[in-house]
Protein backbone atom coordinates (compact mmCIF):
# COMPACT_ATOMS: atom_id res chain seq x y z
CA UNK A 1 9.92 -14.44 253.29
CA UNK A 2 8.13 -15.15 250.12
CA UNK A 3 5.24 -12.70 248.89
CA UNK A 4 2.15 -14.40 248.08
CA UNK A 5 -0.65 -13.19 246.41
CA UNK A 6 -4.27 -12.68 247.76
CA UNK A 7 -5.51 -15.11 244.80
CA UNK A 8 -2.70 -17.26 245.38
CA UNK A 9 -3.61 -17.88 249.22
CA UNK A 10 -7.22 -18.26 247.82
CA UNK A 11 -6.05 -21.32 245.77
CA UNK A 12 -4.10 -22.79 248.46
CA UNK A 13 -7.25 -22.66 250.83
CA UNK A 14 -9.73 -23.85 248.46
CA UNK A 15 -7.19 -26.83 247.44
CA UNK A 16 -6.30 -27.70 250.86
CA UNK A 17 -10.28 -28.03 251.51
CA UNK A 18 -10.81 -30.02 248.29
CA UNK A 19 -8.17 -32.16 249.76
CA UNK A 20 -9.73 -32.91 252.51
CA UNK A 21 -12.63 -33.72 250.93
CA UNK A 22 -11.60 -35.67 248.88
CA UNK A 23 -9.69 -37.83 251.87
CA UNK A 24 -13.05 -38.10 253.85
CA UNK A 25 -14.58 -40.31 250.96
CA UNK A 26 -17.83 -38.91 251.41
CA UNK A 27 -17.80 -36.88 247.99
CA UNK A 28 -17.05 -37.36 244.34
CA UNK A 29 -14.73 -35.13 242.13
CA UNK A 30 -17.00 -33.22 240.34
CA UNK A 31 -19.16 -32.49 244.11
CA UNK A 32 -15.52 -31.31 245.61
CA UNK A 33 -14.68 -29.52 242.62
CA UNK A 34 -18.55 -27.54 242.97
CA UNK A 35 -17.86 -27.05 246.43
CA UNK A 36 -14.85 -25.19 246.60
CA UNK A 37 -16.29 -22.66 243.88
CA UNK A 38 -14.57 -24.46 240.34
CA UNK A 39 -17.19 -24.59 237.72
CA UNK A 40 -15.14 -26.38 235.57
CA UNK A 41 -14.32 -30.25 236.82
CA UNK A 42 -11.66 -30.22 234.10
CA UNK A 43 -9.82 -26.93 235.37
CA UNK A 44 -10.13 -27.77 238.50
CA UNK A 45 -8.69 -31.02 237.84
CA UNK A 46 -5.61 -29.65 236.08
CA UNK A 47 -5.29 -26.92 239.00
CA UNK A 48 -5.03 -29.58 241.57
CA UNK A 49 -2.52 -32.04 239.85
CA UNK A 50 -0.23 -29.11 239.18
CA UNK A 51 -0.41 -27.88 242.93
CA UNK A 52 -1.17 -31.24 244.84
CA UNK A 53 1.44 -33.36 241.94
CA UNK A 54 -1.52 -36.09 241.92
CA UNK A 55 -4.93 -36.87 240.13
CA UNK A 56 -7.67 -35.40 242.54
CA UNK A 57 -9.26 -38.94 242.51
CA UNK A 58 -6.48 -40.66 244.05
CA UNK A 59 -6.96 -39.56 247.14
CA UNK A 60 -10.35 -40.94 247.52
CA UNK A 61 -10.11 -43.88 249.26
CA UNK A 62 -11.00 -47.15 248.08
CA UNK A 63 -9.73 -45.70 244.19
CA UNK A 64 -7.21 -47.21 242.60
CA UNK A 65 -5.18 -46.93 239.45
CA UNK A 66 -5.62 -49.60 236.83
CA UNK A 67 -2.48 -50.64 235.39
């Protein structure tokens, strides 16, 4: 079993919850980004597409990607 750190379970939780957020499409990036404690849209942007593997606005629905 793989050791995981207090900070790191912290980050999973809070990403997880911006997740869902984000999939309810009742909040903008920079509202789910306040409200799971990132000050910093950009970080928190950059956190989430390194853990999640996608853009934190493509899961809101109706977003797409222009081409």
């Amino acid at each position: 079993m793989e050791q995981v750190s207090f900070n790191q379970k912290l980050m999973e939780i809070r990403l997880d919850f911006a997740k869902n957020m984000l999939c309810s499409g009742e909040y903008n990036v920079s509202q789910v980004a306040a409200q799971c404690g990132f000050s910093d849209i950009y970080y928190f942007s950059k956190v989430f597409k390194k853990e999640i593997g996608v853009n934190p606005s493509i899961l809101i629905p109706g977003w797409y990607e222009p081409e």
